[in-house]
Protein backbone atom coordinates (compact mmCIF):
# COMPACT_ATOMS: atom_id res chain seq x y z
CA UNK A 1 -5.96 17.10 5.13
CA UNK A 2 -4.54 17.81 2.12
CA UNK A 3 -6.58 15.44 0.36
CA UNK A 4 -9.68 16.78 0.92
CA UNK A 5 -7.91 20.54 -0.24
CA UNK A 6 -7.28 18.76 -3.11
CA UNK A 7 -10.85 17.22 -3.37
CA UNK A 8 -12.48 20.51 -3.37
CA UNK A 9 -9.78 22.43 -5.71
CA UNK A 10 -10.72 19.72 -7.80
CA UNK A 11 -14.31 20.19 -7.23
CA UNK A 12 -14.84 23.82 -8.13
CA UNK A 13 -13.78 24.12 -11.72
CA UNK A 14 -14.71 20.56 -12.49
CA UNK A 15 -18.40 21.12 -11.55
CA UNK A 16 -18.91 24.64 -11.80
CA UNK A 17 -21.45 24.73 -14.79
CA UNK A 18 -22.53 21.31 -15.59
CA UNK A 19 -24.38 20.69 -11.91
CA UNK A 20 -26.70 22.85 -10.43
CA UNK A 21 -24.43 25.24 -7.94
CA UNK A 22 -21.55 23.30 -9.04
CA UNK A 23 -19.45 26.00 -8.21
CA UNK A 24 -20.44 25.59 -4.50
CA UNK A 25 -20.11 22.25 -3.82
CA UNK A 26 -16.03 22.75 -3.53
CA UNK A 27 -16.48 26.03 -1.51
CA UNK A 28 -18.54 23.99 1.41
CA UNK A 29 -16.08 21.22 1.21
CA UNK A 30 -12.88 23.45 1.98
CA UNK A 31 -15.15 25.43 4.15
CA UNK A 32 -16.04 22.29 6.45
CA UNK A 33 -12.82 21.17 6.53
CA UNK A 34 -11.44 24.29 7.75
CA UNK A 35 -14.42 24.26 10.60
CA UNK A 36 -13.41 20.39 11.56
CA UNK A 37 -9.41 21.55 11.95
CA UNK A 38 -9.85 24.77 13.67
CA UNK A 39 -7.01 23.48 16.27
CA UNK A 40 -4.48 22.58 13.65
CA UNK A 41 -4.73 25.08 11.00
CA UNK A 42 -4.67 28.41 12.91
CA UNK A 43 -1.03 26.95 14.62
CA UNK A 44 0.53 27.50 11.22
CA UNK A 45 2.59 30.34 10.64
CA UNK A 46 1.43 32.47 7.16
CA UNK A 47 3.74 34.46 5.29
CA UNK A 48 3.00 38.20 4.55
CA UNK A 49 1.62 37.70 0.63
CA UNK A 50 -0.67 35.36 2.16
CA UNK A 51 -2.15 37.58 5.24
CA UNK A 52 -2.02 40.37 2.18
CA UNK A 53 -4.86 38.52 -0.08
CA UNK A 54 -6.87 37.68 3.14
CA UNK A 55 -6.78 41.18 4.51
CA UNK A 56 -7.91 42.06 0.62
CA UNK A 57 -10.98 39.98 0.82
CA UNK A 58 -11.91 40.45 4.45
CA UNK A 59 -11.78 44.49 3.05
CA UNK A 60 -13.80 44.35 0.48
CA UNK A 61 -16.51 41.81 2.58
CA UNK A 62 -16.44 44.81 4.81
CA UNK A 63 -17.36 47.16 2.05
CA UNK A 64 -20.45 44.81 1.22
CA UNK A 65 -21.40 44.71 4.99
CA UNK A 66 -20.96 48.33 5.69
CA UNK A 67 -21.89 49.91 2.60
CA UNK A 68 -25.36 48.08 1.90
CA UNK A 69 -28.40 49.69 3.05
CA UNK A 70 -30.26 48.33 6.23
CA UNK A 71 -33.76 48.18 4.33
CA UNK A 72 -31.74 45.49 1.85
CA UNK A 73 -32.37 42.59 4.48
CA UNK A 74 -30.55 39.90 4.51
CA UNK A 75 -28.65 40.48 1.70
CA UNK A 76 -25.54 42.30 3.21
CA UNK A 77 -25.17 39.78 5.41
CA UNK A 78 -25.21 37.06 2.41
CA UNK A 79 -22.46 38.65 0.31
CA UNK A 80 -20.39 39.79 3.40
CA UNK A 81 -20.48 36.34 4.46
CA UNK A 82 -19.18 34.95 1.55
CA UNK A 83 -16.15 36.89 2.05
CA UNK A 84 -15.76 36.20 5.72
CA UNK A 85 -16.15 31.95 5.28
CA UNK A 86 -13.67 32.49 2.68
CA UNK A 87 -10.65 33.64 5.51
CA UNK A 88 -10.43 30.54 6.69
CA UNK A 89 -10.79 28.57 3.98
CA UNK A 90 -7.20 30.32 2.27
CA UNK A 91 -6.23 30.19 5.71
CA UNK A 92 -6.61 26.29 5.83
CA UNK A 93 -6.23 25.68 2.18
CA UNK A 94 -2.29 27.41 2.68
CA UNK A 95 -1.66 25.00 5.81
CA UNK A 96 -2.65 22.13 3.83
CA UNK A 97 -2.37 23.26 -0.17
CA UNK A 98 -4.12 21.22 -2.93
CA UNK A 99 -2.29 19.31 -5.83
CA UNK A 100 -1.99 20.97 -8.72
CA UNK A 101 -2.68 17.82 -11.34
CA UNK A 102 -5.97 18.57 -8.85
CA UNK A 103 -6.86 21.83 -10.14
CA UNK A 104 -5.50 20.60 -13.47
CA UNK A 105 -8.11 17.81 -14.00
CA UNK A 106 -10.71 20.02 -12.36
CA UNK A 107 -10.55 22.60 -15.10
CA UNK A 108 -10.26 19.78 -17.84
CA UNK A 109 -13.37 17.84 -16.51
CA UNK A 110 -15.61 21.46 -15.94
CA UNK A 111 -14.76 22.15 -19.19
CA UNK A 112 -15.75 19.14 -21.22
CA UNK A 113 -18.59 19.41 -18.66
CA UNK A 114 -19.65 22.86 -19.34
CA UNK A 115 -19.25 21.92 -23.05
CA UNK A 116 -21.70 18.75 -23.16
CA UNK A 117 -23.91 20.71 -21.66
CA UNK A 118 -24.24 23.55 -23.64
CA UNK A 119 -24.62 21.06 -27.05
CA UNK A 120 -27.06 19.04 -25.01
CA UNK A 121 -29.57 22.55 -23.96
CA UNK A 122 -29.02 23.93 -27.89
CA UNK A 123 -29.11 20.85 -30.01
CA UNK A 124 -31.00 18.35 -27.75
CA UNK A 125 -33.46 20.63 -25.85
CA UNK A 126 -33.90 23.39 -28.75
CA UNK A 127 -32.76 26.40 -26.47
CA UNK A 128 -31.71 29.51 -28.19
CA UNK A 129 -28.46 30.21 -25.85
CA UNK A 130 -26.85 28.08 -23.41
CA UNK A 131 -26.82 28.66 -20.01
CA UNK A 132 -26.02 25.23 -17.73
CA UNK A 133 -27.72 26.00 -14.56
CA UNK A 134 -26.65 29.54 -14.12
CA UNK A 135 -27.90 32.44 -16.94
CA UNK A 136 -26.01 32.67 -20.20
CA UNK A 137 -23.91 35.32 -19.85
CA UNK A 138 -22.47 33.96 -16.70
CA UNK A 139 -22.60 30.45 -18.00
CA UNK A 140 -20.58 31.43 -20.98
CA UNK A 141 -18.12 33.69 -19.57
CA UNK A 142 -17.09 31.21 -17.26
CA UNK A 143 -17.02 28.72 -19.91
CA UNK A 144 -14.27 31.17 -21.67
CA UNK A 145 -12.34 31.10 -18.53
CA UNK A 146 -12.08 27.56 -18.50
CA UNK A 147 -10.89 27.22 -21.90
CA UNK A 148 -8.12 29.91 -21.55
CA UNK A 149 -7.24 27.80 -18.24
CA UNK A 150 -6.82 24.76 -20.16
CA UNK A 151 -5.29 26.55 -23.19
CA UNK A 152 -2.67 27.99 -20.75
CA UNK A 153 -1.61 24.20 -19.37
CA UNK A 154 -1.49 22.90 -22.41
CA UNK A 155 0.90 25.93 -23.97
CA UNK A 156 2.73 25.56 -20.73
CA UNK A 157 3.35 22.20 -20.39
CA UNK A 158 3.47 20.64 -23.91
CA UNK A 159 6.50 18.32 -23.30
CA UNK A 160 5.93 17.34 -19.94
CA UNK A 161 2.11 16.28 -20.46
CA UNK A 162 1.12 12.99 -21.11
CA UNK A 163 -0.73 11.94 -24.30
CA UNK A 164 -3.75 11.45 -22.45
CA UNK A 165 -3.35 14.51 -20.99
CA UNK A 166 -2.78 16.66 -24.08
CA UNK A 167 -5.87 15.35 -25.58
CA UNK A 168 -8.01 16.00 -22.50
CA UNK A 169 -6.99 19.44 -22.25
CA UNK A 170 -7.45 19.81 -25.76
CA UNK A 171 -10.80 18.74 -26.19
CA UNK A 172 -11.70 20.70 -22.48
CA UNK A 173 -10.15 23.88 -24.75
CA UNK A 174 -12.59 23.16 -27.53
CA UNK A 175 -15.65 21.97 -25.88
CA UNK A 176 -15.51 24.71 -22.97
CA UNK A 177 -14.92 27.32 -26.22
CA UNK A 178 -18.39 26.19 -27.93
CA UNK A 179 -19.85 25.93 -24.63
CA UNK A 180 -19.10 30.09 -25.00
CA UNK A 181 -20.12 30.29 -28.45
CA UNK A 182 -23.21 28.84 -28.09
CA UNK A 183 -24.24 31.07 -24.87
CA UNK A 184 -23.96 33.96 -27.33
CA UNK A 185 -22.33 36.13 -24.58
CA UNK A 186 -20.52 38.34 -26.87
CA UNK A 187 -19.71 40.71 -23.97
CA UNK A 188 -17.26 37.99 -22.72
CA UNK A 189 -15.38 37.44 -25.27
CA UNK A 190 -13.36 40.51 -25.32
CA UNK A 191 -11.51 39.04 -22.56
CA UNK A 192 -9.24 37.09 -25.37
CA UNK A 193 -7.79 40.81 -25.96
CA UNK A 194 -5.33 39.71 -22.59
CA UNK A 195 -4.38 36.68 -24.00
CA UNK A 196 -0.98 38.46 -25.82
CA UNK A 197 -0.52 39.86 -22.75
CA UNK A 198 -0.71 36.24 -21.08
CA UNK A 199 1.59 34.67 -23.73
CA UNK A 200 4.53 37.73 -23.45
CA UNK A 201 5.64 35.39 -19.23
CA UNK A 202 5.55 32.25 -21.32
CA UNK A 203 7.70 32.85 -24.28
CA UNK A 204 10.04 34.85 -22.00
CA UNK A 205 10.46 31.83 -19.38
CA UNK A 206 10.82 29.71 -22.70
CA UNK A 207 13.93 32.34 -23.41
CA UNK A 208 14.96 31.83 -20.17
CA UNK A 209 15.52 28.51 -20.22
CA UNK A 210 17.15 29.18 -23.69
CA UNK A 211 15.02 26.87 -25.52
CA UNK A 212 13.73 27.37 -28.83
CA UNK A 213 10.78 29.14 -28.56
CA UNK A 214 7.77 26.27 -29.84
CA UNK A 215 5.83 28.03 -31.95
CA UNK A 216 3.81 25.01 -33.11
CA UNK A 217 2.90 24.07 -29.76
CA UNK A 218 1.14 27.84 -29.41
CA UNK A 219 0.05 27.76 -33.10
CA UNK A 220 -1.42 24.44 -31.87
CA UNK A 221 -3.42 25.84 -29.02
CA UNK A 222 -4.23 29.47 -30.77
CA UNK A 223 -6.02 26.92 -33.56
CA UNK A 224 -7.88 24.95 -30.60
CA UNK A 225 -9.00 28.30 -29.41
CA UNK A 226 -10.15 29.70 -32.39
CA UNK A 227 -11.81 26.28 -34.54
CA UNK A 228 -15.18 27.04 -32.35
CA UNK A 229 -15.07 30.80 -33.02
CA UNK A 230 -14.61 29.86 -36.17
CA UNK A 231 -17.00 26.33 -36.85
CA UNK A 232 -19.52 29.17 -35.44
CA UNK A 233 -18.93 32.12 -37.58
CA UNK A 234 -22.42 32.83 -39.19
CA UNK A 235 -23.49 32.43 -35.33
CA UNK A 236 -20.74 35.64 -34.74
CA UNK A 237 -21.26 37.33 -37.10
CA UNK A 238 -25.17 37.97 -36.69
CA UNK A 239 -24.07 38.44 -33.20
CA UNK A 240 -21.53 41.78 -33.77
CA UNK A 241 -24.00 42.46 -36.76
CA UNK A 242 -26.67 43.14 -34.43
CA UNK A 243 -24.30 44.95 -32.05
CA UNK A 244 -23.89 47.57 -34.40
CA UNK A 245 -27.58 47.87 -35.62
CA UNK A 246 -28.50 48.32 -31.87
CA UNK A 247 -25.96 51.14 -31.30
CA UNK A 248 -26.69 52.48 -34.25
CA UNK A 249 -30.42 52.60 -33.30
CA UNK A 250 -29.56 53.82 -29.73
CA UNK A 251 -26.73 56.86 -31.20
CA UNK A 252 -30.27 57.42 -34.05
CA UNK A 253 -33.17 58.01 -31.47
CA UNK A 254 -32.01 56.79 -27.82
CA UNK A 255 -33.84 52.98 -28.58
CA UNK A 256 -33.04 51.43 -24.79
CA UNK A 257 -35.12 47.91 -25.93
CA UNK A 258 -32.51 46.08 -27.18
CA UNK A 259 -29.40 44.12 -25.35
CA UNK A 260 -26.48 46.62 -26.23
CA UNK A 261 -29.41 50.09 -25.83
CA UNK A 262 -30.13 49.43 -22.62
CA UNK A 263 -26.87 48.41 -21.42
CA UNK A 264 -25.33 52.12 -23.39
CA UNK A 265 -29.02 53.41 -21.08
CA UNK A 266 -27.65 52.05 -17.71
CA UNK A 267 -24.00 53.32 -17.55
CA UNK A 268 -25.31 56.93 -18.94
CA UNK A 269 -27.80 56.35 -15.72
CA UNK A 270 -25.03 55.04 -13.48
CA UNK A 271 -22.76 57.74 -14.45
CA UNK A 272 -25.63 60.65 -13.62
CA UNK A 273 -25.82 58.48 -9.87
CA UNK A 274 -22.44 58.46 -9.41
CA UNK A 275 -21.50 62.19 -9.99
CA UNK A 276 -24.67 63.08 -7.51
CA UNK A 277 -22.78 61.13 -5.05
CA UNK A 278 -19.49 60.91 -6.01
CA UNK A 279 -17.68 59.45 -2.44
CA UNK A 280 -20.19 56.93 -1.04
CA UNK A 281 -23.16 56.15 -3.53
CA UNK A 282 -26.69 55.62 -3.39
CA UNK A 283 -26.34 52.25 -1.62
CA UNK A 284 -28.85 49.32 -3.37
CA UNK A 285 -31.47 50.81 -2.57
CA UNK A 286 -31.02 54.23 -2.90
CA UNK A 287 -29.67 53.48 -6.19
CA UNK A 288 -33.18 51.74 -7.34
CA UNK A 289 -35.46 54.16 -5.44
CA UNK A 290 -33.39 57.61 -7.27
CA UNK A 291 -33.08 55.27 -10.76
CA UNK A 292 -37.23 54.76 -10.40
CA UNK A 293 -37.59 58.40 -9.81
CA UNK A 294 -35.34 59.47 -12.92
CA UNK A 295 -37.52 57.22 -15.58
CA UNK A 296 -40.79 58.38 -14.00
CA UNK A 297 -39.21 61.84 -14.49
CA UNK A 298 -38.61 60.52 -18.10
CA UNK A 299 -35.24 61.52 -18.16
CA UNK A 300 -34.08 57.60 -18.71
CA UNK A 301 -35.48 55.11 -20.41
CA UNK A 302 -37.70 52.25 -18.58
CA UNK A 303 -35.34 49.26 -20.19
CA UNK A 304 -33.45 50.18 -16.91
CA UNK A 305 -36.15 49.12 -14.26
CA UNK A 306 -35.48 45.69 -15.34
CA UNK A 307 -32.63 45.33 -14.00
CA UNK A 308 -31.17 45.80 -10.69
CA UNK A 309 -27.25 46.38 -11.60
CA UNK A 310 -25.81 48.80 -14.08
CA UNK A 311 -24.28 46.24 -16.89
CA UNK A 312 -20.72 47.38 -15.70
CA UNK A 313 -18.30 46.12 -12.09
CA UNK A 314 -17.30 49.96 -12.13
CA UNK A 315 -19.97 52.32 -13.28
CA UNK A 316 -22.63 49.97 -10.68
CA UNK A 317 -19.59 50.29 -8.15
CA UNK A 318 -19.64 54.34 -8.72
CA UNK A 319 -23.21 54.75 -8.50
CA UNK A 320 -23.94 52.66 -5.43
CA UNK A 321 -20.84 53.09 -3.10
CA UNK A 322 -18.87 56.02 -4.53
CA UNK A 323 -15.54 56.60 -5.14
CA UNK A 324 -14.68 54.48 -2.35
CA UNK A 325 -16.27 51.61 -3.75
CA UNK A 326 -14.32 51.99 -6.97
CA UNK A 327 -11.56 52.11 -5.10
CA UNK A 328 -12.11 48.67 -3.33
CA UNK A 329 -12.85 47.32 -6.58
CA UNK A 330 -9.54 47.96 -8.26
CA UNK A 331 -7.68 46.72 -4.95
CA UNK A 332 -9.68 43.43 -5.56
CA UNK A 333 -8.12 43.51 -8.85
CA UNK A 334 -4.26 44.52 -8.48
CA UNK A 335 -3.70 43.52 -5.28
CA UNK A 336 -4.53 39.17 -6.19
CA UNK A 337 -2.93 40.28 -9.90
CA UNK A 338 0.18 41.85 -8.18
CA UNK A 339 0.66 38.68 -5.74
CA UNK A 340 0.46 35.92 -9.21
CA UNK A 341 1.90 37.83 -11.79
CA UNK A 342 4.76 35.82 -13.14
CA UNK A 343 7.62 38.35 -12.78
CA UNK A 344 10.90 37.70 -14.29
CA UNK A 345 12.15 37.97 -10.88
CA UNK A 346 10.18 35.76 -9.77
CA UNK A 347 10.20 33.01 -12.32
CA UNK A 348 14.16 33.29 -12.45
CA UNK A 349 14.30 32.58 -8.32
CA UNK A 350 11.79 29.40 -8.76
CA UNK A 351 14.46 28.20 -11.62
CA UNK A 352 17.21 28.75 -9.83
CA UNK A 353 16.18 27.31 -6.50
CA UNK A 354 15.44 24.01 -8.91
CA UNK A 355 18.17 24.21 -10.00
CA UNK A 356 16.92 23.20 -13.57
CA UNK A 357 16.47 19.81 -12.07
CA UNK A 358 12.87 19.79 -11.97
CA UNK A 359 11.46 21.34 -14.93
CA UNK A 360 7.75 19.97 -14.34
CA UNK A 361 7.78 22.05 -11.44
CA UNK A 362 8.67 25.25 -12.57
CA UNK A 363 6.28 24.69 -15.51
CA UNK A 364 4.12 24.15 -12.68
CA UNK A 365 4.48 27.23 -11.19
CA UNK A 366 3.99 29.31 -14.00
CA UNK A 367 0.68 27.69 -14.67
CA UNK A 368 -0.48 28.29 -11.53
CA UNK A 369 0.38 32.33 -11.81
CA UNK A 370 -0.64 32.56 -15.39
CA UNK A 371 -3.51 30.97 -14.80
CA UNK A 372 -4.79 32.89 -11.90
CA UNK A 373 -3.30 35.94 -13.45
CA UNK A 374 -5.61 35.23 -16.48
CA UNK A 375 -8.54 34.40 -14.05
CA UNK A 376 -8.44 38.20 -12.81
CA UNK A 377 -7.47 39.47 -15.89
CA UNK A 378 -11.12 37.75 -17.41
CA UNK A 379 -13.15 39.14 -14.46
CA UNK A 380 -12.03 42.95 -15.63
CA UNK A 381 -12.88 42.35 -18.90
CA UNK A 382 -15.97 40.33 -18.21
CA UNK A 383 -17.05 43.39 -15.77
CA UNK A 384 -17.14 45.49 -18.85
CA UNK A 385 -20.35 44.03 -20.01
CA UNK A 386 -21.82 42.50 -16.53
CA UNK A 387 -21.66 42.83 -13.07
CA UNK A 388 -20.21 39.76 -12.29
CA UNK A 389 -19.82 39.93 -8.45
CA UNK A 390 -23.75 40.70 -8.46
CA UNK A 391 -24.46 37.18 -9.30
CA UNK A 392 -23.38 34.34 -6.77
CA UNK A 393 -21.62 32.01 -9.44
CA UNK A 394 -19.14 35.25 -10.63
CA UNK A 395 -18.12 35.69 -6.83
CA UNK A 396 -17.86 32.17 -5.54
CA UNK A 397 -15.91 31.59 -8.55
CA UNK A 398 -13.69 34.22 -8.47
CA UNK A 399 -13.08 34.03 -4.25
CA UNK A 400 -12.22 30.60 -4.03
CA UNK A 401 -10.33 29.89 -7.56
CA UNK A 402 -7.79 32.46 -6.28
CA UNK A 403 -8.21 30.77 -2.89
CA UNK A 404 -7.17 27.19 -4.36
CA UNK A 405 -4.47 28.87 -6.84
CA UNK A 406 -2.51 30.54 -4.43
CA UNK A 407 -2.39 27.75 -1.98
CA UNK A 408 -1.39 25.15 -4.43
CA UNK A 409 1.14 27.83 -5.55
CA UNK A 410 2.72 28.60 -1.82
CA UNK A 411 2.25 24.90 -1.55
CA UNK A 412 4.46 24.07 -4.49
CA UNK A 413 7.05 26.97 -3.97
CA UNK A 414 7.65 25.98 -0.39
CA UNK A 415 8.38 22.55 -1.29
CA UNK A 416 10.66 23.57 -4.04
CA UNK A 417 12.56 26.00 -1.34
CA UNK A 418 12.40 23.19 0.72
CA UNK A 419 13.33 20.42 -1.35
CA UNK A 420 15.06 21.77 -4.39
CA UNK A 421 15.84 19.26 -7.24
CA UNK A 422 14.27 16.13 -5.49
CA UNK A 423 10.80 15.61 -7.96
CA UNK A 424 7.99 16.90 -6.49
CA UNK A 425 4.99 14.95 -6.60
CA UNK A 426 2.30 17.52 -6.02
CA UNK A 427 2.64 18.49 -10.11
């Protein structure tokens, strides 16, 4: 059983962007193994954090389901069922967790994966931005998240990793950061504001376990970060140049044509929806049948007919489903964040309960939190830009990396309870 957890945890990082629905293919593993044990699985008893992120999910599935108009088809029924399928896969994946080396090499392997790719579509096929099989802003932002996964083990873990190791997840760091540069989603990359905030549990564990505090090794991985940012500069800089000649252009006359116009176009039109109906929305199709209305009205520009979301999680949330949906959205957020964050509190009971016995462990655990911590923390700042639960790649991803995380992490801190300094093989 646990193999196959650990088949698909591997599975859903490691093919997310370099095979068409990679992201997927993990998702229907875990979910037909939960299916095939449904008289094993539902025996085990689940601890209150756990029954707290499935009650989360099932919630906001409802809000999909109840909130969606009837005239939208099938479509309620496809996102609510994502949400559903995914109970019993955290229910299953928590009776029978996933290794973490799993979701270690699965991260390394999508990101040298997402990376090939990307050099292969812009150097070998002549494209302008990389996009893997998904569209480029998804495709790249996901690509980020990979790299700050990888960044994170490698900052974590220096010591304990292998050679082979260090310079797998440093070239997944590199190639996974190109495959971002070169999807030109510019919008993404203001998630690497969090990663100071990411850094402040590791340097205080580091103080915790009163070691001196390795400032090469996160020199080291800041650099590995940074040399495709930087190899890529002119590619940047034309980038932010252009930001600020479209803003300009759209602050000078309203111009809604270009990338950033129309995105500054939608949220001033999802803003106007959202105060008409400030508790429950438009719903989908209210919101494109009062949006249509507006720009024949020519009170907004038509740039915003072309799309069906508003460019932003929380101003599309507002204008569709309210207050309430808003609401739901930011539980999606703190609730998963509140359950990983590393706490001091935490961290200190995992060390003690090892006893400082079993190091790789602990390190372990703290790349598991971080790293799922930083996996939320992404999809906020991604959501500033896109509305990443509107495509099917943002929300599978999202769902069922949290669903692996935290059942390799109950996984590992149950056997650590359970077994204290003995070695634990599942790191």
């Amino acid at each position: 059983m646990n193999t196959l957890t650990s088949l698909a945890g591997f599975m859903l990082p490691g093919l997310a962007l370099w095979l068409p629905s990679g992201y997927s293919w993990g998702a229907v593993l875990l979910l037909l193994a939960s299916l095939g044990s449904l008289h094993r699985w539902p025996m085990h008893r689940f601890d209150r954090e756990t029954l707290w992120l499935a009650a989360t999910i099932m919630a906001v599935g409802l809000l999909w389901l109840f909130q969606s108009d009837g005239q939208g088809g099938s479509g309620r029924w496809d996102r609510f069922s994502k949400y559903a399928l995914a109970i019993p896969c955290l229910l299953y994946a928590v009776a029978y967790p996933p290794s973490v080396k799993a979701l270690r090499l699965g991260g390394v392997v999508g990101g040298l994966g997402a990376g090939a790719i990307a050099l292969w579509q812009v150097y070998g096929q002549g494209m302008v931005r990389a996009a893997g099989h998904t569209n480029a802003i998804q495709f790249g932002n996901l690509a980020l998240m990979l790299a700050v996964l990888a960044a994170l083990q490698l900052a974590v873990g220096w010591r304990a990793l292998s050679l082979r190791w260090r310079i797998g997840s440093a070239a997944a760091v590199l190639l996974a950061m190109e495959a971002s540069v070169l999807s030109l989603s510019r919008g993404g990359w203001l998630a690497l504001i969090w990663l100071p905030v990411l850094c402040w549990p590791l340097l205080r564990q580091i103080q915790l376990q009163q070691k001196t505090i390795p400032l090469r090794w996160l020199l080291v991985v800041a650099l590995l970060l940074t040399v495709p940012l930087l190899s890529n500069m002119h590619v940047i800089k034309e980038r932010f140049d252009l930001m600020s000649t479209e803003v300009a252009a759209y602050q000078a006359d309203g111009q809604a044509q270009s990338s950033v116009g129309h995105r500054l176009e939608h949220w001033r039109l999802a803003w106007h929806l959202g105060l008409e109906k400030p508790l429950l929305g438009w719903g989908d199709v209210g919101y494109k049948q009062e949006k249509n209305r507006l720009v024949e009205l020519g009170l907004f520009d038509v740039s915003t007919t072309y799309f069906d979301h508003a460019h932003n999680e929380v101003l599309d949330m507002f204008a569709k489903r309210g207050g309430l949906g808003v609401v739901m959205l930011l539980v999606f957020y703190v609730v998963p964040l509140a359950l990983f964050w590393p706490t001091a509190s935490r961290m200190r009971g995992i060390a003690a309960t090892s006893d400082g016995q079993n190091v790789a462990a602990v390190q372990a655990v703290l790349w598991l939190r971080l790293s799922a911590s930083a996996i939320i923390l992404m999809y906020i700042a991604f959501g500033w830009t896109q509305v990443f639960f509107a495509h099917n790649s943002g929300t599978m991803c999202y769902l069922f990396m949290l669903v692996f995380f935290w059942a390799a992490l109950h996984g590992l801190e149950c056997s650590l309870q359970k077994y204290g300094r003995r070695p634990l093989q599942s790191t």
